[in-house]
N, C-alpha and C. Protein backbone atom coordinates (compact mmCIF):
# COMPACT_ATOMS: atom_id res chain seq x y z
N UNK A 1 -27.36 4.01 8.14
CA UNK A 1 -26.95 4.06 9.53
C UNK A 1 -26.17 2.81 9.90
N UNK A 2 -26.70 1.73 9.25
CA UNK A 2 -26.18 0.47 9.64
C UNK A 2 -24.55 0.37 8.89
N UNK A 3 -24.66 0.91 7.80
CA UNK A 3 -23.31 0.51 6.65
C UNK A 3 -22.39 1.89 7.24
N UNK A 4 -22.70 2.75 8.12
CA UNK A 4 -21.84 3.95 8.98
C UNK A 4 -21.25 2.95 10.31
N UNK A 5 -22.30 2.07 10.69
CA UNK A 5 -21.41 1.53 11.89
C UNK A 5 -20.82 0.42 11.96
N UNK A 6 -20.91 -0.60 10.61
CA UNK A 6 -19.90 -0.94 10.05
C UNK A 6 -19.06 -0.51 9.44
N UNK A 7 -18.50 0.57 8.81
CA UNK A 7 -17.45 0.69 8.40
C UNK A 7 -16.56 1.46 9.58
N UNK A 8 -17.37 2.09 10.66
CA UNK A 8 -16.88 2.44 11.90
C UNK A 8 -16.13 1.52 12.43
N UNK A 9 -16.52 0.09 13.01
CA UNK A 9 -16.28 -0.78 13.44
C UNK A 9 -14.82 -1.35 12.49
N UNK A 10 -15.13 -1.44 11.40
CA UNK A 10 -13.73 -1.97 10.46
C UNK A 10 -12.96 -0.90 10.79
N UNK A 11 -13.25 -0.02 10.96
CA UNK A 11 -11.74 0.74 11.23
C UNK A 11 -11.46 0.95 12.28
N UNK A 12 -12.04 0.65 13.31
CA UNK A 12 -11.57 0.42 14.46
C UNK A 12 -10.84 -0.90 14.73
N UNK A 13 -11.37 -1.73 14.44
CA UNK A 13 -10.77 -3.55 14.10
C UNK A 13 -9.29 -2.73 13.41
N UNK A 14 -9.55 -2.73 12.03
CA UNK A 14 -8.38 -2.44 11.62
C UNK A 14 -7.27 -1.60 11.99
N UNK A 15 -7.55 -0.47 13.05
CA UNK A 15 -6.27 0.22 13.39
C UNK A 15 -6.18 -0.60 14.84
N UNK A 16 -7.06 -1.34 15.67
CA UNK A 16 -6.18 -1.63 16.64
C UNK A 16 -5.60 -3.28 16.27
N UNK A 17 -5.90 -3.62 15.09
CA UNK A 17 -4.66 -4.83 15.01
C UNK A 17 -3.73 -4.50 14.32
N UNK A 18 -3.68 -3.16 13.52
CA UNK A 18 -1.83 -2.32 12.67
C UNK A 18 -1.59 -1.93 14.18
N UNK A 19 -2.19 -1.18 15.33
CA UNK A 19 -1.39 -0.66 16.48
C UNK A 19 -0.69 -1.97 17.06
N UNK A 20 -1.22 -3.20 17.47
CA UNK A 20 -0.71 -4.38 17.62
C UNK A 20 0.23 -5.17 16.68
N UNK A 21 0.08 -4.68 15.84
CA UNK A 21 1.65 -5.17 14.69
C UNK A 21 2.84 -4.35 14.80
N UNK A 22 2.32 -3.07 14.94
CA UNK A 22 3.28 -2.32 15.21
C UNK A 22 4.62 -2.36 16.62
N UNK A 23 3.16 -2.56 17.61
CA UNK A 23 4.20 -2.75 19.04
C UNK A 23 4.85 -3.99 18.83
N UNK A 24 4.29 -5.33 18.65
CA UNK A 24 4.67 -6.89 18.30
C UNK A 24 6.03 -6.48 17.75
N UNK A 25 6.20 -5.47 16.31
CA UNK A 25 7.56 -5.86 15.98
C UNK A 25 8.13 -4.61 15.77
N UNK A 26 8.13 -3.50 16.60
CA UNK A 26 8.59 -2.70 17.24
C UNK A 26 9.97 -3.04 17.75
N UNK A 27 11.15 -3.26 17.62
CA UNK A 27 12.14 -3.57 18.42
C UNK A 27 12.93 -2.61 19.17
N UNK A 28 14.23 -3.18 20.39
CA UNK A 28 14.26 -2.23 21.05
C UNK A 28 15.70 -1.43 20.72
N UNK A 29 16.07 -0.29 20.93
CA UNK A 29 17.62 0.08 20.20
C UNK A 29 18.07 -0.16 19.73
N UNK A 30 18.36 -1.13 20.83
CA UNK A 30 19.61 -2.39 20.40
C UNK A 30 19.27 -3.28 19.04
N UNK A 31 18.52 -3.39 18.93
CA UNK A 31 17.97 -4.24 17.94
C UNK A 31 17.92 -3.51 16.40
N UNK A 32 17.41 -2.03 16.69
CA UNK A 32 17.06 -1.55 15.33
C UNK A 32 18.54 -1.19 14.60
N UNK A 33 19.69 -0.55 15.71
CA UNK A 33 20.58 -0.12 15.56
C UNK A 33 21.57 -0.85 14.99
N UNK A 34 22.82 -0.69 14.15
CA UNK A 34 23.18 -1.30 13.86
C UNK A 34 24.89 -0.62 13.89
N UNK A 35 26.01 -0.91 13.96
CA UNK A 35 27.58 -0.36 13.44
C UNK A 35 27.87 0.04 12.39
N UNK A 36 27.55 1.30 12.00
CA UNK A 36 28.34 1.37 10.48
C UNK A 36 29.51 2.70 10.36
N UNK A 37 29.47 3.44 9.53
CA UNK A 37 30.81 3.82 9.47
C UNK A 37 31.05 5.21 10.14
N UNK A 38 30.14 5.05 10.64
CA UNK A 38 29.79 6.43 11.83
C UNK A 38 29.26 6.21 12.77
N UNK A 39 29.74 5.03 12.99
CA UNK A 39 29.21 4.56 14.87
C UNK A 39 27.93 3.98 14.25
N UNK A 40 26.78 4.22 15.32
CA UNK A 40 25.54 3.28 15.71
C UNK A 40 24.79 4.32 14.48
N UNK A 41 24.15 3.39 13.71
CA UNK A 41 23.01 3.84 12.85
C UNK A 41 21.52 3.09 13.05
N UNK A 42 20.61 4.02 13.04
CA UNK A 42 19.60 3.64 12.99
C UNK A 42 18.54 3.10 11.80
N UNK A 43 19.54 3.97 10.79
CA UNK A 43 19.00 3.08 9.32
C UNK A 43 18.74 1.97 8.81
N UNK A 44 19.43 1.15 9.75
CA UNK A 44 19.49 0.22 9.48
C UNK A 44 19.94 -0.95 8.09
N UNK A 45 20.37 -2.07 7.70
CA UNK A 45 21.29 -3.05 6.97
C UNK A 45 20.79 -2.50 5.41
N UNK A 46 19.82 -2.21 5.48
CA UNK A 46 19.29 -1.54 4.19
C UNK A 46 19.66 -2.80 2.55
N UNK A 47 19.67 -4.19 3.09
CA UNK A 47 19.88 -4.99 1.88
C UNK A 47 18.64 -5.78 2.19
N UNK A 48 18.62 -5.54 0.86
CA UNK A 48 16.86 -5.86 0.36
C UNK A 48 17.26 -7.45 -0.69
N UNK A 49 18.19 -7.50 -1.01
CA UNK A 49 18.10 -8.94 -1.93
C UNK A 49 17.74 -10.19 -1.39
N UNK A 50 16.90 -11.43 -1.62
CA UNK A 50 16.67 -12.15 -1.76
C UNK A 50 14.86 -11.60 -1.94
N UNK A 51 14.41 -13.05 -1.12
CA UNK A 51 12.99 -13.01 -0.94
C UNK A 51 11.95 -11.61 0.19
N UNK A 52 11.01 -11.46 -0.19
CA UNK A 52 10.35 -10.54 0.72
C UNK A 52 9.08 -10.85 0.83
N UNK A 53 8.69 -10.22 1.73
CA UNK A 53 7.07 -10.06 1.72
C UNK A 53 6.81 -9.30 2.76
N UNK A 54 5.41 -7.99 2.45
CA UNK A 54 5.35 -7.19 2.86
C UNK A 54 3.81 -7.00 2.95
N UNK A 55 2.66 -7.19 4.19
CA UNK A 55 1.20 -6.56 4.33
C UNK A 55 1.50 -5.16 4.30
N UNK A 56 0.52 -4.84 4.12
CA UNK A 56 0.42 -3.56 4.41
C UNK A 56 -1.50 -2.78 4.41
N UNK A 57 -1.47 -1.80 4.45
CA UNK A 57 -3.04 -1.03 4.26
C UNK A 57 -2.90 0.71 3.64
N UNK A 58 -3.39 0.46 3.20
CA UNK A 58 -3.57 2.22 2.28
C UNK A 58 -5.29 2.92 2.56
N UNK A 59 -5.26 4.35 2.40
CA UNK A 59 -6.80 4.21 2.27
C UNK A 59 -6.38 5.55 1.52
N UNK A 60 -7.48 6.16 1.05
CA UNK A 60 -7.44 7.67 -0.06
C UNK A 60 -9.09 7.85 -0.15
N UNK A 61 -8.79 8.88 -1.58
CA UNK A 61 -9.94 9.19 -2.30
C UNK A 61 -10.43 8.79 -3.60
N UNK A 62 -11.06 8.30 -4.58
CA UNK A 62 -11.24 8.22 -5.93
C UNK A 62 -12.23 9.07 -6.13
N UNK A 63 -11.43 9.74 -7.27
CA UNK A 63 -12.58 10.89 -8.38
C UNK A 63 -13.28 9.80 -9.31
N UNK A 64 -14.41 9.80 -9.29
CA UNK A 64 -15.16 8.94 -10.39
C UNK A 64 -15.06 10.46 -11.82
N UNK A 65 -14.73 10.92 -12.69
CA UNK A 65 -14.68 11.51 -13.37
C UNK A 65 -16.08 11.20 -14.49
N UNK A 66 -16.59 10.43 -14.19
CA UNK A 66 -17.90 10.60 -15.24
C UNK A 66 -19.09 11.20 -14.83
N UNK A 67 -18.98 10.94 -13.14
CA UNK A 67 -20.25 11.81 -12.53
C UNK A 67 -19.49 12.57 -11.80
N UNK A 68 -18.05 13.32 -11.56
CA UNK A 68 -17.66 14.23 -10.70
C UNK A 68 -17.83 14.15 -9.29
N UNK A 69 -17.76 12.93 -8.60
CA UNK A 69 -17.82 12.59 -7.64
C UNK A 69 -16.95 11.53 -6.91
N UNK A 70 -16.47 11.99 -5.23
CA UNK A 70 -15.30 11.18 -4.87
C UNK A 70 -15.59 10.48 -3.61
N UNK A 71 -15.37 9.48 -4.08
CA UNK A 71 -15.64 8.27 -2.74
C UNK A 71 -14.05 7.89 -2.04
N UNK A 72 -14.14 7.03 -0.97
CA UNK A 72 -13.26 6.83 -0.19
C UNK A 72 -12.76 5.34 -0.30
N UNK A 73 -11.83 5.22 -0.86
CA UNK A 73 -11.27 3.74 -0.68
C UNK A 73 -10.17 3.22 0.33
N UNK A 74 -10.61 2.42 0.36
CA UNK A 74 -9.52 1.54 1.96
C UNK A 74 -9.29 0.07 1.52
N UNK A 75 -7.89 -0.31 1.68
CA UNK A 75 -7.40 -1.51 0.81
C UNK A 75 -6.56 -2.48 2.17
N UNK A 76 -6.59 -3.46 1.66
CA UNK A 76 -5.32 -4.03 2.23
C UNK A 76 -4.35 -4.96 1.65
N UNK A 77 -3.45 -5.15 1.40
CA UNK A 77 -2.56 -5.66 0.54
C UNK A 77 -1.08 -6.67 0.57
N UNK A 78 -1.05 -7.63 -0.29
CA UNK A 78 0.35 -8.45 0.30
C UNK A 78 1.20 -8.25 -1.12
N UNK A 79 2.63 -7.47 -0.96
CA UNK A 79 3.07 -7.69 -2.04
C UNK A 79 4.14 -8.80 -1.49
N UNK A 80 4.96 -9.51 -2.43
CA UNK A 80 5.90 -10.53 -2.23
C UNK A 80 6.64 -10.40 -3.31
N UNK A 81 7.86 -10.59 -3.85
CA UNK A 81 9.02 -11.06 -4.65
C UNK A 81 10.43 -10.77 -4.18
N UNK A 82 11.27 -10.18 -5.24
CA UNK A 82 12.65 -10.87 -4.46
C UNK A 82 13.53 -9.01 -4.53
N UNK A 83 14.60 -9.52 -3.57
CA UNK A 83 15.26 -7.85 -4.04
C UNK A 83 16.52 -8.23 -5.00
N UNK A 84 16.83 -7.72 -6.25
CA UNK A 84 17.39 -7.65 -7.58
C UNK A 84 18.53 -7.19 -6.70
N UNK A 85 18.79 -6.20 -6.50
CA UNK A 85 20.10 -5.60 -6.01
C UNK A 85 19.65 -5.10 -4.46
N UNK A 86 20.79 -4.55 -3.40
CA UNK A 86 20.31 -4.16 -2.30
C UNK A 86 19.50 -2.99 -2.39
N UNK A 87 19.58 -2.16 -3.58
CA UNK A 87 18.46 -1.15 -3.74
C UNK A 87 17.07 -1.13 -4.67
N UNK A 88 17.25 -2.15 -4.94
CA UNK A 88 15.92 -2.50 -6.24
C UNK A 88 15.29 -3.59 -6.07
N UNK A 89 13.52 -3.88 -5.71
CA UNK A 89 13.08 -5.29 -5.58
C UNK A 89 12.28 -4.71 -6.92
N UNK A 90 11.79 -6.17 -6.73
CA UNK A 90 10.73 -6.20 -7.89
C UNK A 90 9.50 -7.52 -7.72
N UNK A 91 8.15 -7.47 -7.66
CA UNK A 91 7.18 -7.98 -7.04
C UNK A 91 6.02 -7.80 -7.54
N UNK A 92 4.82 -8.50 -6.76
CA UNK A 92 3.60 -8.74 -7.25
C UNK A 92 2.69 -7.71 -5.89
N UNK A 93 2.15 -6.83 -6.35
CA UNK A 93 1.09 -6.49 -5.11
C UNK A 93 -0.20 -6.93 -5.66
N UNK A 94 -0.58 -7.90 -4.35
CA UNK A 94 -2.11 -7.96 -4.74
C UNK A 94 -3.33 -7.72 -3.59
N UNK A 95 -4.46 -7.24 -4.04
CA UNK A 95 -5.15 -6.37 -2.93
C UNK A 95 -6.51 -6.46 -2.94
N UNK A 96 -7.46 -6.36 -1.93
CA UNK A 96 -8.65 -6.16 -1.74
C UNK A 96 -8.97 -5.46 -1.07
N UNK A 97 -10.58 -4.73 -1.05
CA UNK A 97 -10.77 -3.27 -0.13
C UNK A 97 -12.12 -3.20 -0.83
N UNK A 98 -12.42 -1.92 -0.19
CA UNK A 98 -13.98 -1.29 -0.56
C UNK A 98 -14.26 0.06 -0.59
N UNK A 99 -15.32 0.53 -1.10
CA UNK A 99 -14.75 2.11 -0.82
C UNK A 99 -16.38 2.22 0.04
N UNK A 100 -16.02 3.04 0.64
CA UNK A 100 -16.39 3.15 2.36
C UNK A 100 -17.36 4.45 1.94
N UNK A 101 -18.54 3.99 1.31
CA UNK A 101 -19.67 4.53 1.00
C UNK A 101 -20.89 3.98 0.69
N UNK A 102 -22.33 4.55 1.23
CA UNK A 102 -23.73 3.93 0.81
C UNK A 102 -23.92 4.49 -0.32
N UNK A 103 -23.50 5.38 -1.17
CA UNK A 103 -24.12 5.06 -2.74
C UNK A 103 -24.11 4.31 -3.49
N UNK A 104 -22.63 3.87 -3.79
CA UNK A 104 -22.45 2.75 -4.58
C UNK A 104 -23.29 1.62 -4.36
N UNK A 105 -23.86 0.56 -5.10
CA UNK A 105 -24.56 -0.57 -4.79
C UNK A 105 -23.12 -1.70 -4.44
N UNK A 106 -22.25 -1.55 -5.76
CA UNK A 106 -21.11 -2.46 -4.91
C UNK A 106 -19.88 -1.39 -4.74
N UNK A 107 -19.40 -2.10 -3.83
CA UNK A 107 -18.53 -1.78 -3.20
C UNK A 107 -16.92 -2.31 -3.10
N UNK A 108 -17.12 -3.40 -3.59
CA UNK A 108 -15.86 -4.35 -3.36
C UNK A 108 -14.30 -3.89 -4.06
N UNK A 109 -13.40 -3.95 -4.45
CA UNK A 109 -12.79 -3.58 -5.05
C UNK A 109 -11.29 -4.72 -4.52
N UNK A 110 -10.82 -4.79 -6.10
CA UNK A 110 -9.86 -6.13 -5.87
C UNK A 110 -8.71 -6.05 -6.91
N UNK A 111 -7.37 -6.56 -6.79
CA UNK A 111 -6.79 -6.44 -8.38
C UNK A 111 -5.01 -7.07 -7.99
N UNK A 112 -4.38 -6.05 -8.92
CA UNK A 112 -3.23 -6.75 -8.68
C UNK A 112 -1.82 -5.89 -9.68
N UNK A 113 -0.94 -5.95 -9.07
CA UNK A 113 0.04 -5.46 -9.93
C UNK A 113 1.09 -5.86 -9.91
N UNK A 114 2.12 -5.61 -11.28
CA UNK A 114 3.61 -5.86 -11.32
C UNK A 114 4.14 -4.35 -10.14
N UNK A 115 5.23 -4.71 -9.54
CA UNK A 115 5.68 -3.38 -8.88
C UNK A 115 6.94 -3.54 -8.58
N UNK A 116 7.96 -2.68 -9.29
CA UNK A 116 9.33 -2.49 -9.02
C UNK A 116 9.53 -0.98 -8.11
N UNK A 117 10.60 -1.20 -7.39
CA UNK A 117 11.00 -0.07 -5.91
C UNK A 117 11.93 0.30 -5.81
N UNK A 118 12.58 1.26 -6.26
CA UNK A 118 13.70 1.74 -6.83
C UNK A 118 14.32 2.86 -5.18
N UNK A 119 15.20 2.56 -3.97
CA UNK A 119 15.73 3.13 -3.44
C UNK A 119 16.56 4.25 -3.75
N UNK A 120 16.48 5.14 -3.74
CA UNK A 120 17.08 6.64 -3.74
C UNK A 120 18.29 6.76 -3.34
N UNK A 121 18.06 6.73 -1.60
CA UNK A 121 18.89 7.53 -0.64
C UNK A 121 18.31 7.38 0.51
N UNK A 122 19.42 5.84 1.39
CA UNK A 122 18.67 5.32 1.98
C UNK A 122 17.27 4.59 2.14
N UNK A 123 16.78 4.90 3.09
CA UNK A 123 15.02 4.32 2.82
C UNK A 123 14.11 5.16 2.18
N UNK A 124 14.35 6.37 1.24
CA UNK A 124 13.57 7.11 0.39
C UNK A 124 13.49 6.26 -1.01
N UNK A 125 12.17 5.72 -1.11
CA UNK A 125 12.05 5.18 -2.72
C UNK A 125 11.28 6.04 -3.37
N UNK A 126 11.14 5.05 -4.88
CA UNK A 126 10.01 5.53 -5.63
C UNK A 126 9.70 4.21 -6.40
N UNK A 127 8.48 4.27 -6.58
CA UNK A 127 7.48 2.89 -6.71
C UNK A 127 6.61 2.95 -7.79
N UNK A 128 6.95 2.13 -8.66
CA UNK A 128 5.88 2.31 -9.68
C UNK A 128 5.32 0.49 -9.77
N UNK A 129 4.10 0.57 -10.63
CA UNK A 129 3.66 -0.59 -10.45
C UNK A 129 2.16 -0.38 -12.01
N UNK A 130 2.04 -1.84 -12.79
CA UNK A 130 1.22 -1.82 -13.78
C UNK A 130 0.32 -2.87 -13.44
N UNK A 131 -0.93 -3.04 -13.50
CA UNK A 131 -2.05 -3.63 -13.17
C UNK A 131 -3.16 -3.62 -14.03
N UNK A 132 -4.18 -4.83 -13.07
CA UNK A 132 -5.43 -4.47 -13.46
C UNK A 132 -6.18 -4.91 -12.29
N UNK A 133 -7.56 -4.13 -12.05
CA UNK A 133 -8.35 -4.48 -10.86
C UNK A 133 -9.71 -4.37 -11.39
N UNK A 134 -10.45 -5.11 -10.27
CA UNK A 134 -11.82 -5.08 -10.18
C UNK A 134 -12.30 -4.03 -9.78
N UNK A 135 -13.22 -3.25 -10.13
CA UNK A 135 -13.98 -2.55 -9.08
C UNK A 135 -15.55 -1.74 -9.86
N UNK A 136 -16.11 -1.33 -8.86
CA UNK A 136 -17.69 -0.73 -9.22
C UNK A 136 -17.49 0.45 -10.05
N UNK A 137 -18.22 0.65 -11.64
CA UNK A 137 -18.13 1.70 -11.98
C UNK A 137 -19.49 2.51 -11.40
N UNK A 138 -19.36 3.82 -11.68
CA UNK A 138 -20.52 4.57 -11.39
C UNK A 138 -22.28 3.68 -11.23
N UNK A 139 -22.11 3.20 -12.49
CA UNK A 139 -23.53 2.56 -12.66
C UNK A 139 -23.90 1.82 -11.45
N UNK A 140 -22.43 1.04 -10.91
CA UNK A 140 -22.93 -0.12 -9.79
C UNK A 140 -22.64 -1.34 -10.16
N UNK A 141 -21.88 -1.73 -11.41
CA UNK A 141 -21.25 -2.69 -12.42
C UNK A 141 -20.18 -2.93 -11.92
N UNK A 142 -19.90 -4.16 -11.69
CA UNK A 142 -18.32 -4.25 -11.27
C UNK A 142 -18.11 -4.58 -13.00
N UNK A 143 -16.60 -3.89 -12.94
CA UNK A 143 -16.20 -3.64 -14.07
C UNK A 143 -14.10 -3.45 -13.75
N UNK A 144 -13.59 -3.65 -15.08
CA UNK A 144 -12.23 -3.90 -14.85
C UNK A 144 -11.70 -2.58 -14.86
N UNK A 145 -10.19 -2.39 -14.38
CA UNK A 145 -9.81 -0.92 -14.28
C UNK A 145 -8.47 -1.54 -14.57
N UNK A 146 -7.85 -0.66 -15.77
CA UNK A 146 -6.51 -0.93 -16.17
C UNK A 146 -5.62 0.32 -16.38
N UNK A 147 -4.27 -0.31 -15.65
CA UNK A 147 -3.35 0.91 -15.71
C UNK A 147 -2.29 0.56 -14.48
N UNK A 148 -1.75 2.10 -13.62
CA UNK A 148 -0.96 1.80 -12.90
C UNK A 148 -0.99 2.77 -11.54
N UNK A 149 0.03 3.06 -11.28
CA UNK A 149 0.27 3.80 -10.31
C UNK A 149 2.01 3.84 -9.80
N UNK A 150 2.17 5.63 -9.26
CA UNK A 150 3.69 5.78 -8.78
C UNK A 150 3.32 6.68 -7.76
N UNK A 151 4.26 5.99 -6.62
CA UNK A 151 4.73 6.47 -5.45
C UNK A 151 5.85 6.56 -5.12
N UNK A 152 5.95 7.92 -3.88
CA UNK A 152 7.06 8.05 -3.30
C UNK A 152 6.92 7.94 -1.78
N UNK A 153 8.13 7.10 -1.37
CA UNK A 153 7.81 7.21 0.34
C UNK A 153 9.37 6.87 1.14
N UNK A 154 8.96 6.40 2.24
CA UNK A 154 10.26 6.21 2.90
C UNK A 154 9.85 4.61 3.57
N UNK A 155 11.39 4.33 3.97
CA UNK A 155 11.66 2.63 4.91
C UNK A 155 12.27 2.74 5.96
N UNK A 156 11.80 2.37 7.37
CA UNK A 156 12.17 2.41 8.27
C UNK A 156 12.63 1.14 8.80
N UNK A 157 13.81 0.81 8.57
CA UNK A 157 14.26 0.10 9.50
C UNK A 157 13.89 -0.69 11.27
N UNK A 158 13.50 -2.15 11.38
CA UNK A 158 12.85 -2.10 12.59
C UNK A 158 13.62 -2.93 13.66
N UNK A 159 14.15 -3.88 12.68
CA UNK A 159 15.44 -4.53 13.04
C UNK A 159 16.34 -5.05 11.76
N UNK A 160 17.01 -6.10 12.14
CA UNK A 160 17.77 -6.64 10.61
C UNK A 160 17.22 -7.23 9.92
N UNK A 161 16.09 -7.58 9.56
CA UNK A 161 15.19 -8.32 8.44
C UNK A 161 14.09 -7.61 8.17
N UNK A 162 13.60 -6.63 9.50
CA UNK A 162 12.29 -6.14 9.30
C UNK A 162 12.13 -4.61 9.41
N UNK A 163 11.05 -4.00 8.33
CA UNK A 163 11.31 -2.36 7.69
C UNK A 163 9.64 -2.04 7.62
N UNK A 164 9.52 -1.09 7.93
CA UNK A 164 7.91 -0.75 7.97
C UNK A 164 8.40 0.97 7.11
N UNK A 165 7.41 0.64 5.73
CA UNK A 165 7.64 1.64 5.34
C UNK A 165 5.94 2.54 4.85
N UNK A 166 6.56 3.76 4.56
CA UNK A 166 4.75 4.85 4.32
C UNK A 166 5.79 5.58 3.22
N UNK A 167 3.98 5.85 2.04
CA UNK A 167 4.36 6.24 1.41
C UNK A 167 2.98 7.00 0.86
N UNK A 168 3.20 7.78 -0.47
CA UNK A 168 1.78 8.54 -1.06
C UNK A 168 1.67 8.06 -2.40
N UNK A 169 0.65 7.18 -2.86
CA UNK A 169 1.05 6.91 -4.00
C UNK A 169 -0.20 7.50 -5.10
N UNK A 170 0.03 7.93 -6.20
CA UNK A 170 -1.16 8.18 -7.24
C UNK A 170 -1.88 6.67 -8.19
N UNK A 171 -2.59 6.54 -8.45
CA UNK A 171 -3.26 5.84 -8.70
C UNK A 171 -3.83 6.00 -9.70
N UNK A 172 -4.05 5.65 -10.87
CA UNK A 172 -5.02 5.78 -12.37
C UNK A 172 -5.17 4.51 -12.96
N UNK A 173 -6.55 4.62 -13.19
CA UNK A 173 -6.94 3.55 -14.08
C UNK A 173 -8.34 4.04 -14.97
N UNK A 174 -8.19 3.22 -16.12
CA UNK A 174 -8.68 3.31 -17.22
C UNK A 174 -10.19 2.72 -16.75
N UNK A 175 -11.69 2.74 -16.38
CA UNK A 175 -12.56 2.08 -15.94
C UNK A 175 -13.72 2.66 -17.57
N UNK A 176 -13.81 1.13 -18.06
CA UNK A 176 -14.93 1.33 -19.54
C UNK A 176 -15.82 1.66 -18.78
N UNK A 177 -16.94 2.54 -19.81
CA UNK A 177 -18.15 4.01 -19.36
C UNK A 177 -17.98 4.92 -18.85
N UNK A 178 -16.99 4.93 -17.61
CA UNK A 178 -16.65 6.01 -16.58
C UNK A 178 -15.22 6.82 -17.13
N UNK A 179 -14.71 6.04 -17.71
CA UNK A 179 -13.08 6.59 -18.32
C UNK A 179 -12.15 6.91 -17.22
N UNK A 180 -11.54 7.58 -16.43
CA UNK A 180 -10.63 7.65 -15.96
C UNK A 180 -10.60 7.50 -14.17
N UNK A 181 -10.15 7.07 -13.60
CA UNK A 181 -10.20 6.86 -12.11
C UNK A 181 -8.98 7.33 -11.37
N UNK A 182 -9.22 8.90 -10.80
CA UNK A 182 -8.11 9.15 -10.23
C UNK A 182 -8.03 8.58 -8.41
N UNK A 183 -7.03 8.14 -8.24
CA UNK A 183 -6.89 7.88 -6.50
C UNK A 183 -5.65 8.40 -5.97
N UNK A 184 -5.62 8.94 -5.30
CA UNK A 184 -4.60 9.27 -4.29
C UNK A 184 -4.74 8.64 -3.35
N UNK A 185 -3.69 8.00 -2.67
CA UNK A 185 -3.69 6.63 -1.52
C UNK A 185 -2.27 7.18 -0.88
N UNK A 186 -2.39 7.00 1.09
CA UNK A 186 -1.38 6.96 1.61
C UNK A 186 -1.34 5.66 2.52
N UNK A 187 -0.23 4.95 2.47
CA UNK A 187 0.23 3.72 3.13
C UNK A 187 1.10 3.14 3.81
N UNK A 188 0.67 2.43 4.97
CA UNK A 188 1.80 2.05 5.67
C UNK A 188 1.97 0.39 5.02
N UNK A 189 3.51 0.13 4.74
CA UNK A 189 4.02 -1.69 4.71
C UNK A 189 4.76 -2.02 5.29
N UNK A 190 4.45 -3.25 6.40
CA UNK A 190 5.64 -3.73 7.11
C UNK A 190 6.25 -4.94 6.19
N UNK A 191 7.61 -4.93 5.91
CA UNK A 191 8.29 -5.57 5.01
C UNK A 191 9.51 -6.37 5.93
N UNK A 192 9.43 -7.83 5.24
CA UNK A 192 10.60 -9.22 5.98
C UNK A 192 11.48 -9.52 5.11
N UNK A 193 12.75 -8.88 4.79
CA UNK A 193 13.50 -9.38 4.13
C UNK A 193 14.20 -10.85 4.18
């Protein structure tokens, strides 16, 4: 009852300070809009080269595949590195979270990845990324999880430096005893070029 109204409470904390990031750098028309070769675009400058950095929060499901059972994970995350070309960065995401259940004894979950972001068409990417993380296997062991994950999503333009983008990403990792860890995760990142 008690670990229901804390994790109630975190997600209440947590969506009304993303609703407060959101309005904070929310900008107005004028701002997001920009001149290009068809009048006023809202797409915005779409050059991603130099430095970045981007919070963001994801949450999903994980299949524990050794006992057939799926818990709920919720993350939050800072990736940072640089953009290679105006359509390609390449970076470090690193993250902590928990999965938002009383069975597990732990709960914590932590890690980190290489992640390159390959722009499409416009703000439509696709995201892949190789890692390794912490987290609880079945038993209640924190234990390592190796592997990766690819997503696809979109970038929204908010003004000329700043892009808040969502995306769906899959998730697998290799976890010793339990063997395979599927997650499906959807996420919002606000990104500062």
């Amino acid at each position: 009852m008690i670990s229901k109204m804390m994790s109630a409470r975190v997600g209440l904390t947590t969506a009304a300070g993303l609703a407060g990031l959101v309005a904070f750098t929310t900008p107005t028309a004028a701002q997001a809009s920009i001149t290009g070769s068809q009048g006023i675009e809202i797409e915005g400058p779409r050059d991603r080269r130099g430095f970045f950095v981007s919070p963001g929060i994801s949450a999903g499901a994980s299949y524990f595949s050794d006992v057939g059972l799926i818990y709920a994970p919720m993350k939050v995350d800072l990736s940072f590195g640089g953009g290679i070309t105006k359509n390609f960065t390449l970076g470090i995401n690193v993250y902590v979270g928990g999965y938002l259940t009383s069975q597990l004894r732990r709960k914590v979950l932590f890690g980190g990845d290489v992640e390159a972001t390959g722009f499409v068409y416009k703000g439509l990417f696709i995201r892949g990324g190789l890692g390794a993380a912490g987290m609880p296997n079945s038993a209640g062991v924190m234990s390592a999880g190796v592997g990766g994950k690819l997503g696809l999503g979109y970038e929204f333009w908010l003004n000329q430096t700043a892009a808040m983008g969502v995306d769906l990403t899959y998730d697998l990792r290799f976890v010793p005893q339990d063997g395979l860890r599927h997650t499906p995760l959807i996420g919002v990142r606000f990104s500062w070029y």
